[in-house]
N, C-alpha and C. Protein backbone atom coordinates (compact mmCIF):
# COMPACT_ATOMS: atom_id res chain seq x y z
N UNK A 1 -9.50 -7.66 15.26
CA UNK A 1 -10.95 -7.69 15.31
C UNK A 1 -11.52 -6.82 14.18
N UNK A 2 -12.60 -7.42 13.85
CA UNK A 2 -13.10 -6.12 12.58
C UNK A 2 -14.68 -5.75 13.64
N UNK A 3 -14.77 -4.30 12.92
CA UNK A 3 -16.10 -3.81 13.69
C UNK A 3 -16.90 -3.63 12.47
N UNK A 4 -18.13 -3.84 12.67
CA UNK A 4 -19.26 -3.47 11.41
C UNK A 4 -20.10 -2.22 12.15
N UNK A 5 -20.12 -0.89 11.57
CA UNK A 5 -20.74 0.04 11.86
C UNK A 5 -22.38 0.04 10.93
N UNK A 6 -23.60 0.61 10.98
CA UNK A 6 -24.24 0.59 10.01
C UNK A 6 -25.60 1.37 10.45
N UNK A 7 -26.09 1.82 9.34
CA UNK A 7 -27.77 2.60 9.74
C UNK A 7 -28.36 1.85 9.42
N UNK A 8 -29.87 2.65 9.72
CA UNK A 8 -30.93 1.94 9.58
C UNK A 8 -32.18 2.88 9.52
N UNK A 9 -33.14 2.99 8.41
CA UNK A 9 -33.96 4.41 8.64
C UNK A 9 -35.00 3.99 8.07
N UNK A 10 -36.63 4.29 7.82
CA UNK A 10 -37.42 3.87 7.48
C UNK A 10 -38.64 5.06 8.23
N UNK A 11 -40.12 4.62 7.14
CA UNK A 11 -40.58 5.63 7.11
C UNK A 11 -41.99 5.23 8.11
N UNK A 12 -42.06 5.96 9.23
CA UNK A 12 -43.47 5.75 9.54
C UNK A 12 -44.69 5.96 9.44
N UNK A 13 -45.39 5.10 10.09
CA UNK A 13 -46.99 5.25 9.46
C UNK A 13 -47.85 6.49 10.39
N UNK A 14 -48.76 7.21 10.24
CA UNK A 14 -49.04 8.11 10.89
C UNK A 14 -49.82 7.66 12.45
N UNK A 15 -48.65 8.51 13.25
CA UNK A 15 -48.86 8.24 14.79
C UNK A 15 -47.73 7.53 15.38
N UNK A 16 -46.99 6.50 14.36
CA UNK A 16 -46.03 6.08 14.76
C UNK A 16 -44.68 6.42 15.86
N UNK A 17 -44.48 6.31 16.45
CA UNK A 17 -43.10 6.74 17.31
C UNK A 17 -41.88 6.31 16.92
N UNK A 18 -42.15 4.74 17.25
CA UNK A 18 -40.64 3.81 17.00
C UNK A 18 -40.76 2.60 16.50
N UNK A 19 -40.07 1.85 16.33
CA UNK A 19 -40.10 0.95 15.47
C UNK A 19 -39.03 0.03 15.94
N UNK A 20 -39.69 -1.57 15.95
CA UNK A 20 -38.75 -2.26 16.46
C UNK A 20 -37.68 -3.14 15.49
N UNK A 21 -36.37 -3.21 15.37
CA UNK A 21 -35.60 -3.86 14.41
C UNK A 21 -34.69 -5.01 14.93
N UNK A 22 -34.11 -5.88 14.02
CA UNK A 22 -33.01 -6.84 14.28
C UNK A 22 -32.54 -7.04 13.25
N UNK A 23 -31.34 -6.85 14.20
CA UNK A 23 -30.02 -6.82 13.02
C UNK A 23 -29.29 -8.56 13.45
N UNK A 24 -28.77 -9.01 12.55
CA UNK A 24 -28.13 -10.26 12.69
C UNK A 24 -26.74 -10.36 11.90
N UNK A 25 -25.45 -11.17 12.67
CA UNK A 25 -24.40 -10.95 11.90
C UNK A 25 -24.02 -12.36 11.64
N UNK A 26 -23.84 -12.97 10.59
CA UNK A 26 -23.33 -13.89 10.54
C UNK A 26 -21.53 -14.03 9.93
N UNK A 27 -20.90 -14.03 10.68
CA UNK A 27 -19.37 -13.86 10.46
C UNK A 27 -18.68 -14.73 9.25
N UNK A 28 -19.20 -15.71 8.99
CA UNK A 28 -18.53 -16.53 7.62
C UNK A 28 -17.75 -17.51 8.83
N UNK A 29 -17.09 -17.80 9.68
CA UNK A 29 -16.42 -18.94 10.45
C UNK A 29 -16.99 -19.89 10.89
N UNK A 30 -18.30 -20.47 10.58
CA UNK A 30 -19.24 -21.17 11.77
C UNK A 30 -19.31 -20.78 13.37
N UNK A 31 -18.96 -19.13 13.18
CA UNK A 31 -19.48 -18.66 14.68
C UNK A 31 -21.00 -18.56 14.97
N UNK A 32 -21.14 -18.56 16.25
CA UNK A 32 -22.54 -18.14 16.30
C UNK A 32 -22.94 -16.79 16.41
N UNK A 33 -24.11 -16.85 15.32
CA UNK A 33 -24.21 -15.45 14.66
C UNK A 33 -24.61 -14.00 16.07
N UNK A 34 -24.18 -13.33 15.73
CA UNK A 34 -24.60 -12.27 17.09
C UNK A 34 -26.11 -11.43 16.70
N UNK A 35 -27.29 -11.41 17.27
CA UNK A 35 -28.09 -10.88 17.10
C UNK A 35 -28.47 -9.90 17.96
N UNK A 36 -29.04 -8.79 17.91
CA UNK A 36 -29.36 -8.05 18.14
C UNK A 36 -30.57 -6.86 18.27
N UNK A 37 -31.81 -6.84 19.07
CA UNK A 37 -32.80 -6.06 18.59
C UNK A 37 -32.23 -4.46 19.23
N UNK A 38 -32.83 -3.81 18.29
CA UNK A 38 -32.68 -2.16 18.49
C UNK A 38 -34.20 -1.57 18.10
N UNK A 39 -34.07 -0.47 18.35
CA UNK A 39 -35.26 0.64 18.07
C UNK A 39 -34.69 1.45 17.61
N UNK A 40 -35.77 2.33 16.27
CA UNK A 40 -34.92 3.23 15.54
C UNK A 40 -36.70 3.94 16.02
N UNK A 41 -36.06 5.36 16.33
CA UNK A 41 -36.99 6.01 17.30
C UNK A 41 -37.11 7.43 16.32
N UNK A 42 -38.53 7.96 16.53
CA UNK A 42 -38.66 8.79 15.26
C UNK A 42 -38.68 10.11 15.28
N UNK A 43 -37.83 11.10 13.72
CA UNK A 43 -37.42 12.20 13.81
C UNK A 43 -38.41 13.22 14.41
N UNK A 44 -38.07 14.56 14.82
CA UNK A 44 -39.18 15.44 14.74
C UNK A 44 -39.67 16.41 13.34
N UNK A 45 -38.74 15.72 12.30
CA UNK A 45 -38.82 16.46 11.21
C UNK A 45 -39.91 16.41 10.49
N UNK A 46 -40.69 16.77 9.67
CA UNK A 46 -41.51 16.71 8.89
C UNK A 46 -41.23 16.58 7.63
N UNK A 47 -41.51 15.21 6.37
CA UNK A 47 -42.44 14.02 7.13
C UNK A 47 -40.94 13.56 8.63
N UNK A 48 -41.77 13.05 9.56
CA UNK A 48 -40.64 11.78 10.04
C UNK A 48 -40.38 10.74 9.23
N UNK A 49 -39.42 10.72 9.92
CA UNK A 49 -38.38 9.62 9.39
C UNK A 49 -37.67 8.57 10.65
N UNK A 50 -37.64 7.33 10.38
CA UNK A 50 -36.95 6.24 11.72
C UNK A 50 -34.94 6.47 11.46
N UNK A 51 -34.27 6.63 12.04
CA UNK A 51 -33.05 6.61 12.00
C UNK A 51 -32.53 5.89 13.39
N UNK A 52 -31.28 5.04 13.20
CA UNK A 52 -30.78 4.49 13.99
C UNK A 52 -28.95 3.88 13.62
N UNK A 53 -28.87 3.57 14.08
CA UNK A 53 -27.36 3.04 14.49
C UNK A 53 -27.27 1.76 15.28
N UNK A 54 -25.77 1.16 14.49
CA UNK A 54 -25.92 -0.45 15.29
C UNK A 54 -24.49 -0.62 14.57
N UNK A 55 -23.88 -1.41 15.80
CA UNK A 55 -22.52 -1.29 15.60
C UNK A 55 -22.70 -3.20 15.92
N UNK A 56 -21.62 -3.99 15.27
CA UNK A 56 -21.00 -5.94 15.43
C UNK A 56 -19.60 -5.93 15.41
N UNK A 57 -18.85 -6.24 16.68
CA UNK A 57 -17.08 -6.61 16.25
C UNK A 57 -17.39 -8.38 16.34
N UNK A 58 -16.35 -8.76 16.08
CA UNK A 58 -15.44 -10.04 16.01
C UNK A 58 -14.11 -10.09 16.09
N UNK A 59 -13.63 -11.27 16.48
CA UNK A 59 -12.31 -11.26 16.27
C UNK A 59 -12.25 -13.11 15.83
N UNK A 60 -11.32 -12.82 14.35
CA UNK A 60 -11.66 -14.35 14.19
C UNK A 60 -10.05 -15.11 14.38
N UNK A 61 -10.11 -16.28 14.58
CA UNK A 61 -8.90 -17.42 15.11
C UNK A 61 -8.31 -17.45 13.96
N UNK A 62 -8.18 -17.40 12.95
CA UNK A 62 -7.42 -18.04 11.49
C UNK A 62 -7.61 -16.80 10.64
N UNK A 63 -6.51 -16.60 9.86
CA UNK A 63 -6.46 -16.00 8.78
C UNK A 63 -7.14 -16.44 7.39
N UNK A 64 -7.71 -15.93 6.19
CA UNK A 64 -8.16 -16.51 5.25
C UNK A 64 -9.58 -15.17 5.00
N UNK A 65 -9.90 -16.06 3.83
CA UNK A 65 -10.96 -14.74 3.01
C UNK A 65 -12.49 -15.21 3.98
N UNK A 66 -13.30 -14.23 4.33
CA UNK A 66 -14.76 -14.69 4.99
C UNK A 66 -15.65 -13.49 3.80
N UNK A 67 -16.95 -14.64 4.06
CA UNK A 67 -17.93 -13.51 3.48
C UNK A 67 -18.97 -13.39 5.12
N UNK A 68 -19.37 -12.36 5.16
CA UNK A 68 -19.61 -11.78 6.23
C UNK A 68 -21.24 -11.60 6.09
N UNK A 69 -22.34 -11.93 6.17
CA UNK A 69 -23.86 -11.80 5.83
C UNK A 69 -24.24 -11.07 6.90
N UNK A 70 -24.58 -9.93 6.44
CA UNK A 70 -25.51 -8.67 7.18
C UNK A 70 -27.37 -8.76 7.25
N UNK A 71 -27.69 -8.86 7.73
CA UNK A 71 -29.32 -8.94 7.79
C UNK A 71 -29.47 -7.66 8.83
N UNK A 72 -30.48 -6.97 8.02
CA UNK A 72 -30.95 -5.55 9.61
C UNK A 72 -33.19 -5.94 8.83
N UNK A 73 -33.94 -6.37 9.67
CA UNK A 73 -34.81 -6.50 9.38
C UNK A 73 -35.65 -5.91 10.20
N UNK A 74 -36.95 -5.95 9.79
CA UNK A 74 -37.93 -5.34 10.65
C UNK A 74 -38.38 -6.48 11.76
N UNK A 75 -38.99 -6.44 12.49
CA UNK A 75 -39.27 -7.34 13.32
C UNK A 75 -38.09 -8.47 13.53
N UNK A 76 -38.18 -9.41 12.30
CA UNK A 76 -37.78 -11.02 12.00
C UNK A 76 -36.97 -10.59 10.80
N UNK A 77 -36.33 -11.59 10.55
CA UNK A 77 -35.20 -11.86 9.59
C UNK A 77 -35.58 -12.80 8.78
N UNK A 78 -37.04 -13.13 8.95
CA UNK A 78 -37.64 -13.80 7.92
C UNK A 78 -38.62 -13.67 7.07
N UNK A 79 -38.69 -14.36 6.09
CA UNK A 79 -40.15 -14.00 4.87
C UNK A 79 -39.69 -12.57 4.40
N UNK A 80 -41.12 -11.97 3.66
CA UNK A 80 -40.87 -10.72 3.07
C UNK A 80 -40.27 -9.95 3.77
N UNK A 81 -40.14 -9.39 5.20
CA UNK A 81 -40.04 -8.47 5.66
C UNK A 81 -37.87 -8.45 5.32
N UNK A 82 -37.04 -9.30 5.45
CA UNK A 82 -36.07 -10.01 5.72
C UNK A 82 -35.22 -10.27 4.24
N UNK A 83 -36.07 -10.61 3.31
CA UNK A 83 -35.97 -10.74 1.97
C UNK A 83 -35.01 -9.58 0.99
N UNK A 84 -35.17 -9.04 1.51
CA UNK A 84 -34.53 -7.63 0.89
C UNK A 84 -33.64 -6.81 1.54
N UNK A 85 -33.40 -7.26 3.02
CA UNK A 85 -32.53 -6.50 3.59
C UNK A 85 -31.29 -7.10 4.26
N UNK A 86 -30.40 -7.86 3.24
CA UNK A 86 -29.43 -9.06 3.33
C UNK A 86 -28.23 -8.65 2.28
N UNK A 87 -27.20 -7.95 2.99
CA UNK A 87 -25.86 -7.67 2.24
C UNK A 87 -24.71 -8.81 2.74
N UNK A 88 -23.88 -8.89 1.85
CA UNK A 88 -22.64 -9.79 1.98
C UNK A 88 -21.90 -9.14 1.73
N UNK A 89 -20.60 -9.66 2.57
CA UNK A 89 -19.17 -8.55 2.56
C UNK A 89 -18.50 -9.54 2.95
N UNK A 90 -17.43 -8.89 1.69
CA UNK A 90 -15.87 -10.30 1.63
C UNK A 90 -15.25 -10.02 1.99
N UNK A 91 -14.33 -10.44 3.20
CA UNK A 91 -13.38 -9.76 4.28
C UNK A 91 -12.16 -10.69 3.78
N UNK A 92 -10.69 -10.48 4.09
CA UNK A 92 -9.40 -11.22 3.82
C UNK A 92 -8.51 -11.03 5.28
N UNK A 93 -8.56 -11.42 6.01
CA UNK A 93 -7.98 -11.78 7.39
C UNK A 93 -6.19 -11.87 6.92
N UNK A 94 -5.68 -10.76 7.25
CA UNK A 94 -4.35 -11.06 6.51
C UNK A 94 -3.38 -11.71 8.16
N UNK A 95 -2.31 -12.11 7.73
CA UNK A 95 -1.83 -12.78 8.87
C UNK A 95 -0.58 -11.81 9.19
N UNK A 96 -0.18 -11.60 10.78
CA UNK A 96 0.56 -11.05 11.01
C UNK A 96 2.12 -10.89 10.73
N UNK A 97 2.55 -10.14 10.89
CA UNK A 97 4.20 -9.73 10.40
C UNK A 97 5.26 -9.46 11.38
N UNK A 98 6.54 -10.13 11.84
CA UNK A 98 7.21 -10.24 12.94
C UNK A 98 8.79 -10.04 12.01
N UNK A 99 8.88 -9.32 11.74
CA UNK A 99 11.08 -8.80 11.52
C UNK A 99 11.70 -8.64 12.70
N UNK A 100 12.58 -10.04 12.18
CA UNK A 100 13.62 -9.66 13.06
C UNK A 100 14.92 -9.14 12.73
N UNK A 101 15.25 -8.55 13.57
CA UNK A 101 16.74 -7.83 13.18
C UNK A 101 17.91 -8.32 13.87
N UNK A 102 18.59 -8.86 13.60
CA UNK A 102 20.20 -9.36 14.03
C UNK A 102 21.03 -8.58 13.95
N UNK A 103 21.55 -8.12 15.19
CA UNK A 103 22.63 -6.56 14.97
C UNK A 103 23.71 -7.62 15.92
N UNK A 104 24.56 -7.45 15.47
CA UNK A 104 26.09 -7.88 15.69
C UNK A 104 27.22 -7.24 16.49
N UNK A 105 27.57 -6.77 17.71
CA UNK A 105 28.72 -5.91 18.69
C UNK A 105 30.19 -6.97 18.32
N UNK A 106 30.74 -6.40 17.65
CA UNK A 106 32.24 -7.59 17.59
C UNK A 106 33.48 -6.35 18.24
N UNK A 107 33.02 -5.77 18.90
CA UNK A 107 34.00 -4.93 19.72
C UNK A 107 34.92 -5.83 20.72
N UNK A 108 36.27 -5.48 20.35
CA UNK A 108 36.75 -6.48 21.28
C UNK A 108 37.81 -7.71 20.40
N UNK A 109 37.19 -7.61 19.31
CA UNK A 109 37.68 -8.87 18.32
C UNK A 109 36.81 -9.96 17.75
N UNK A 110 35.93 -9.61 18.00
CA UNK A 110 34.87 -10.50 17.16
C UNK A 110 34.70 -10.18 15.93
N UNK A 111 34.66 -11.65 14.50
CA UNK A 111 34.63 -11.38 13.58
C UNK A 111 33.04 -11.69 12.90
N UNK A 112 32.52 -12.32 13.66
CA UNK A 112 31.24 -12.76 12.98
C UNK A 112 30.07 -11.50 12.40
N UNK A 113 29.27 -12.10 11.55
CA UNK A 113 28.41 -11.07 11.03
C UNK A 113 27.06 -11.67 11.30
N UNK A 114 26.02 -10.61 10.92
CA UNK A 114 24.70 -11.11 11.24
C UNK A 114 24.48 -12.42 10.68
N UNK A 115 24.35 -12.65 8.99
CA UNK A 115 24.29 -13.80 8.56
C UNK A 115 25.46 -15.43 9.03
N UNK A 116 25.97 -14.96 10.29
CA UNK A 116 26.60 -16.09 10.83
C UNK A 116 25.34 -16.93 11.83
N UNK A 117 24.64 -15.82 11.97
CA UNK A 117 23.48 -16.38 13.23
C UNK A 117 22.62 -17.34 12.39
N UNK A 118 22.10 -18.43 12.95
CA UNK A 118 20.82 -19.05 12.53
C UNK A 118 19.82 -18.60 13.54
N UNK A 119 18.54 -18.06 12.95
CA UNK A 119 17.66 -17.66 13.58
C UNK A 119 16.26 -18.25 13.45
N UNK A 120 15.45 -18.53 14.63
CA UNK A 120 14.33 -19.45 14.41
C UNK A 120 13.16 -18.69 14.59
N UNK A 121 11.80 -18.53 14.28
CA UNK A 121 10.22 -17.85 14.56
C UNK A 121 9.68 -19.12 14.89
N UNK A 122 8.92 -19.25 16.05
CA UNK A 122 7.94 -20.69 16.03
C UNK A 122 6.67 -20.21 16.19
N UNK A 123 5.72 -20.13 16.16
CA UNK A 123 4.25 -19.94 15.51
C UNK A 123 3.42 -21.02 14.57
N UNK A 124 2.45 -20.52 14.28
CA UNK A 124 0.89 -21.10 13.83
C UNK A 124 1.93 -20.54 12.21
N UNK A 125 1.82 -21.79 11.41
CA UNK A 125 1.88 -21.15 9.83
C UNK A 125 3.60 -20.13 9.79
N UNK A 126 3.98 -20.39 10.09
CA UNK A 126 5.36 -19.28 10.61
C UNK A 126 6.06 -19.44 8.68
N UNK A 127 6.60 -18.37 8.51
CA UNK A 127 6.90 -18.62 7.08
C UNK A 127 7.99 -17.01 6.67
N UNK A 128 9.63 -17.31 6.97
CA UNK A 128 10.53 -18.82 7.12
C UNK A 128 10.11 -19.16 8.69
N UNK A 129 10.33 -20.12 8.65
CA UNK A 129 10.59 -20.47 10.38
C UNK A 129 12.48 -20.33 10.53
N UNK A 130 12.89 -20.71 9.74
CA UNK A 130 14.30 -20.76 9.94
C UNK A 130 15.30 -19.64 8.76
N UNK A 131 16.43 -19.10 9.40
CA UNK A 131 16.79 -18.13 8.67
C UNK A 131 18.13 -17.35 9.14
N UNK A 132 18.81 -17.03 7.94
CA UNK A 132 20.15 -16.58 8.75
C UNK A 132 19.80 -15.07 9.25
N UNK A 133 20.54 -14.74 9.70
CA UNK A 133 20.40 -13.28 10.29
C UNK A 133 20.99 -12.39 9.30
N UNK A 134 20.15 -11.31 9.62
CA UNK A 134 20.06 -9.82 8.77
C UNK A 134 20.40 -8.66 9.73
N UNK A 135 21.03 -7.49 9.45
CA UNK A 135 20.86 -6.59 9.96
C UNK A 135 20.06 -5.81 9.42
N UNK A 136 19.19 -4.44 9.97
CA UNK A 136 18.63 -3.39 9.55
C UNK A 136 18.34 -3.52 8.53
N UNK A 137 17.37 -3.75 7.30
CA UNK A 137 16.09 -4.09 7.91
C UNK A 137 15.52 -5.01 8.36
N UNK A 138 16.46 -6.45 8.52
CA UNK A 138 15.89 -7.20 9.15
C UNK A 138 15.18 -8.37 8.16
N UNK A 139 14.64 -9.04 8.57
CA UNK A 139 14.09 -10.53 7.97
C UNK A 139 12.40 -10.68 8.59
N UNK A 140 11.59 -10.38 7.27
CA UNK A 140 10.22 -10.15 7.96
C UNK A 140 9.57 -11.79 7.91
N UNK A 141 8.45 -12.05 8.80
CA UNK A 141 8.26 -13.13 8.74
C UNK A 141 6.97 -13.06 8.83
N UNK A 142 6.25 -13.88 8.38
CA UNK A 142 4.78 -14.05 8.23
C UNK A 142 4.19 -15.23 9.23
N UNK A 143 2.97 -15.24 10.58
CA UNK A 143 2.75 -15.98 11.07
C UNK A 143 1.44 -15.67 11.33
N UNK A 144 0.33 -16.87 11.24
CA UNK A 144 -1.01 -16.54 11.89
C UNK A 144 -1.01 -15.86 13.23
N UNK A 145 -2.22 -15.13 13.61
CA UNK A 145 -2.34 -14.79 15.23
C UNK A 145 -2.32 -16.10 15.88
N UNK A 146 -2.06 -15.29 17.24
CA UNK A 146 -1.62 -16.03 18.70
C UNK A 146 -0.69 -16.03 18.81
N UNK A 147 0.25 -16.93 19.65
CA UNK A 147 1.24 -16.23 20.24
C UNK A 147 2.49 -17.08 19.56
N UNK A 148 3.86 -16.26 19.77
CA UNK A 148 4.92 -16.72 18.69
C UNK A 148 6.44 -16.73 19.70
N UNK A 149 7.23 -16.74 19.28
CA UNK A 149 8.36 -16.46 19.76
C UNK A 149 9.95 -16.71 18.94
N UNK A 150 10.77 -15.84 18.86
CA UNK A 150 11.91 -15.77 17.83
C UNK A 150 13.02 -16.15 18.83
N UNK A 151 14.08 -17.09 18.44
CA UNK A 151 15.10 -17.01 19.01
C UNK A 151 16.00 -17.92 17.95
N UNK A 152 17.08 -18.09 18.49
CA UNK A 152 18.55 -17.90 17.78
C UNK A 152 19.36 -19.59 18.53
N UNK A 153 19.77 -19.90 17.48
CA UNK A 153 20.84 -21.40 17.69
C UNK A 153 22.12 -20.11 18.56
N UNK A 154 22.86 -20.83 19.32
CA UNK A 154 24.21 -20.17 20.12
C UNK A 154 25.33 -20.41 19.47
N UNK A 155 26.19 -19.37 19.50
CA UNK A 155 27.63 -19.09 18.76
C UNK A 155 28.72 -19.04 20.26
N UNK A 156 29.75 -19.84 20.10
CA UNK A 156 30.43 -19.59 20.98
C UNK A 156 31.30 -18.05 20.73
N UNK A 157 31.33 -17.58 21.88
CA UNK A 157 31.71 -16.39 21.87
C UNK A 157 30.93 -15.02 22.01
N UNK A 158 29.42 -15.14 21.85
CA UNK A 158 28.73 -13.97 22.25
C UNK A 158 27.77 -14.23 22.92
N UNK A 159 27.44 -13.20 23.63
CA UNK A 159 25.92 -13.14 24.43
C UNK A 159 25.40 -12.97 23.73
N UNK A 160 24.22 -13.05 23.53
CA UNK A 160 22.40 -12.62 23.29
C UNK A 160 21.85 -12.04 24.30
N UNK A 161 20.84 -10.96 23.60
CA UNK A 161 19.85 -10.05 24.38
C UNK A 161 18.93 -10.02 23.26
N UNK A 162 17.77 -9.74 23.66
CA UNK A 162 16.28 -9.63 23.07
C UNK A 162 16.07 -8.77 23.15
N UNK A 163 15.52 -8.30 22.59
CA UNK A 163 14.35 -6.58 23.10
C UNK A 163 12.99 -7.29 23.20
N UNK A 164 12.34 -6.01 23.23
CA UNK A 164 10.77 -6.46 23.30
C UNK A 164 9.89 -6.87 22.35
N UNK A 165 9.33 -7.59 22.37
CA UNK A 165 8.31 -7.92 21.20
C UNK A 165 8.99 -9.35 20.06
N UNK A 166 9.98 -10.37 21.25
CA UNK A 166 10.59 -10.90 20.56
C UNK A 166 9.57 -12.54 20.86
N UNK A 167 8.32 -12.13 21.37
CA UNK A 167 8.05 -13.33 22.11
C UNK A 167 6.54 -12.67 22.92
N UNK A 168 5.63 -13.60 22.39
CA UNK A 168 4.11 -13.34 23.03
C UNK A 168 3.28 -13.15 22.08
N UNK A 169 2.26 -12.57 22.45
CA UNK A 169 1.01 -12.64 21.28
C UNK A 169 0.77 -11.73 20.46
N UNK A 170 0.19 -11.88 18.87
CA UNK A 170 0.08 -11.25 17.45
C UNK A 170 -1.03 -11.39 17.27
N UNK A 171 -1.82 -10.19 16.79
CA UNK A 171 -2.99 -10.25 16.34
C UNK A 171 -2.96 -10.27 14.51
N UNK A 172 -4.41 -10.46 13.91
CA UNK A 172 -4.07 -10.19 12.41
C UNK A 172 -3.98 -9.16 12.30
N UNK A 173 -2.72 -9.21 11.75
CA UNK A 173 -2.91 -7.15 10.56
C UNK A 173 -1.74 -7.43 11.40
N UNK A 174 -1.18 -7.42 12.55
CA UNK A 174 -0.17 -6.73 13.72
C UNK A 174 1.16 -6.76 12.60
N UNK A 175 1.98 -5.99 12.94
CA UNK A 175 3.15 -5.98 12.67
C UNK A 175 4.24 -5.75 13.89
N UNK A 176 5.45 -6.11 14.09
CA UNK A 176 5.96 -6.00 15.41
C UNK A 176 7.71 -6.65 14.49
N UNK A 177 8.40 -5.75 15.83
CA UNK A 177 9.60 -5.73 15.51
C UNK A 177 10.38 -6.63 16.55
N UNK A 178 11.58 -7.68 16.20
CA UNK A 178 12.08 -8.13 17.42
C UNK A 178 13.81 -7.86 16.97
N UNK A 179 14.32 -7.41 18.03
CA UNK A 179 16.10 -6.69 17.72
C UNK A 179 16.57 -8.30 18.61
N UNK A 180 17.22 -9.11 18.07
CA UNK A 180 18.59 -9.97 18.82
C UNK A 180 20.02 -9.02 18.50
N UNK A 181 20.18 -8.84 19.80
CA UNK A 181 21.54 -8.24 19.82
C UNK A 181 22.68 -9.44 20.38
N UNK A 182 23.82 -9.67 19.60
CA UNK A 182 24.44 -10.47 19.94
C UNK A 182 26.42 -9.90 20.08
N UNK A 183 26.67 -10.17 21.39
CA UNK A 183 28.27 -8.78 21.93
C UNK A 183 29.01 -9.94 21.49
N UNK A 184 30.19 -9.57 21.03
CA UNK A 184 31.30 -10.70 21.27
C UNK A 184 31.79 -10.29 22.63
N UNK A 185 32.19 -11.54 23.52
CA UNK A 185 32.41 -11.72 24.87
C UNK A 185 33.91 -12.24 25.05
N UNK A 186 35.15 -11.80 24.63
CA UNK A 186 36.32 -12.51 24.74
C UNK A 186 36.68 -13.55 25.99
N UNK A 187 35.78 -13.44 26.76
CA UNK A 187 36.18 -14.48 28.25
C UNK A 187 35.14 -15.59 28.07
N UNK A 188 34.59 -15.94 27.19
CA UNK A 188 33.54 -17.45 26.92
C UNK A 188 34.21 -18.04 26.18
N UNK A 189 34.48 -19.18 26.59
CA UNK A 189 35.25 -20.60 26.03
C UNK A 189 34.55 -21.46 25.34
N UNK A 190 35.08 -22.09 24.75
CA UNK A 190 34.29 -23.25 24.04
C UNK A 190 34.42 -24.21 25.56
N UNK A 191 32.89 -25.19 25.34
CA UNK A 191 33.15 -26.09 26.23
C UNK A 191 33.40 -27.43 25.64
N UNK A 192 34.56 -27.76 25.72
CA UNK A 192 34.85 -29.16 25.39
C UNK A 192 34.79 -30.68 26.21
């Protein structure tokens, strides 16, 4: 999610107290824009002065660049008043990051190595989706948010175990680690 923090200050006319404002966000996705009226309520300083605060999150579905249109106006967001108080901000939605690590137990007599495993990521945009196995540091993978899950073609002769975070939901930016641990098992047969 991104949050937009922001002021807002302006000078009143004599007698004035407060002052009514709207702020409007338009996110760049064809969301619907979030609006908002506030009051910026006035200093005791001499001259006064209007000061205020106004906070907009989002959270957007797809990765990719947005321009983000800020409006904080007096009353309306239109005509003169509106005209001049309109910033744009270019945001880059980066897509999340999932390594996995293939660690190998051949205790016992097992000869295989990590790169014996074929290993799969399925996700939105997943990039490799397919891949041999790595140990420490692992094989990072790039996938849009929502939810994903890593797993592994079977080798006769070892178990598999997962740890956590090998499977469920990614936000953008997230980074997350998934360990396949795979034992050699001398009592599993081939089934013929």
């Amino acid at each position: 999610a991104i949050t937009l923090d922001g002021t807002a200050s302006g000078s009143p006319y004599v007698g004035q107290m407060n002052d009514q404002h709207v702020r409007v966000v338009n996110w760049g996705d064809n969301s619907a824009q979030a609006e908002a009226s506030f009051t910026i309520t006035s200093s005791t300083n001499n001259p006064k002065t209007f000061n205020a605060t106004w906070s907009a999150s989002h959270t957007y579905a797809a990765v990719g660049p947005y321009t983000i249109t800020i409006a904080v106006c007096h009353s309306q967001c239109s005509g003169a008043e509106g005209a001049d108080n309109t910033v744009n901000v270019n945001v880059i939605i980066p897509p999340a990051t999932l390594t996995v690590i293939k660690h190998v137990i051949n205790t016992g007599g097992g000869t295989k190595s990590a790169s014996d495993f074929t290993m799969h990521v399925s996700g939105t945009n997943v990039s490799p989706a397919t891949f041999a196995g790595q140990e420490s540091p692992g094989t990072t993978v790039s996938v849009d948010p929502g939810s994903y899950s890593a797993s592994e073609d079977s080798t006769i002769g070892y178990t598999g175990s997962f740890s956590a975070n090998c499977s469920g939901q990614i936000t953008s930016g997230e980074a997350k680690t998934c360990t396949i641990t795979n034992t050699f098992n001398p009592n599993i047969s081939p089934v013929l």
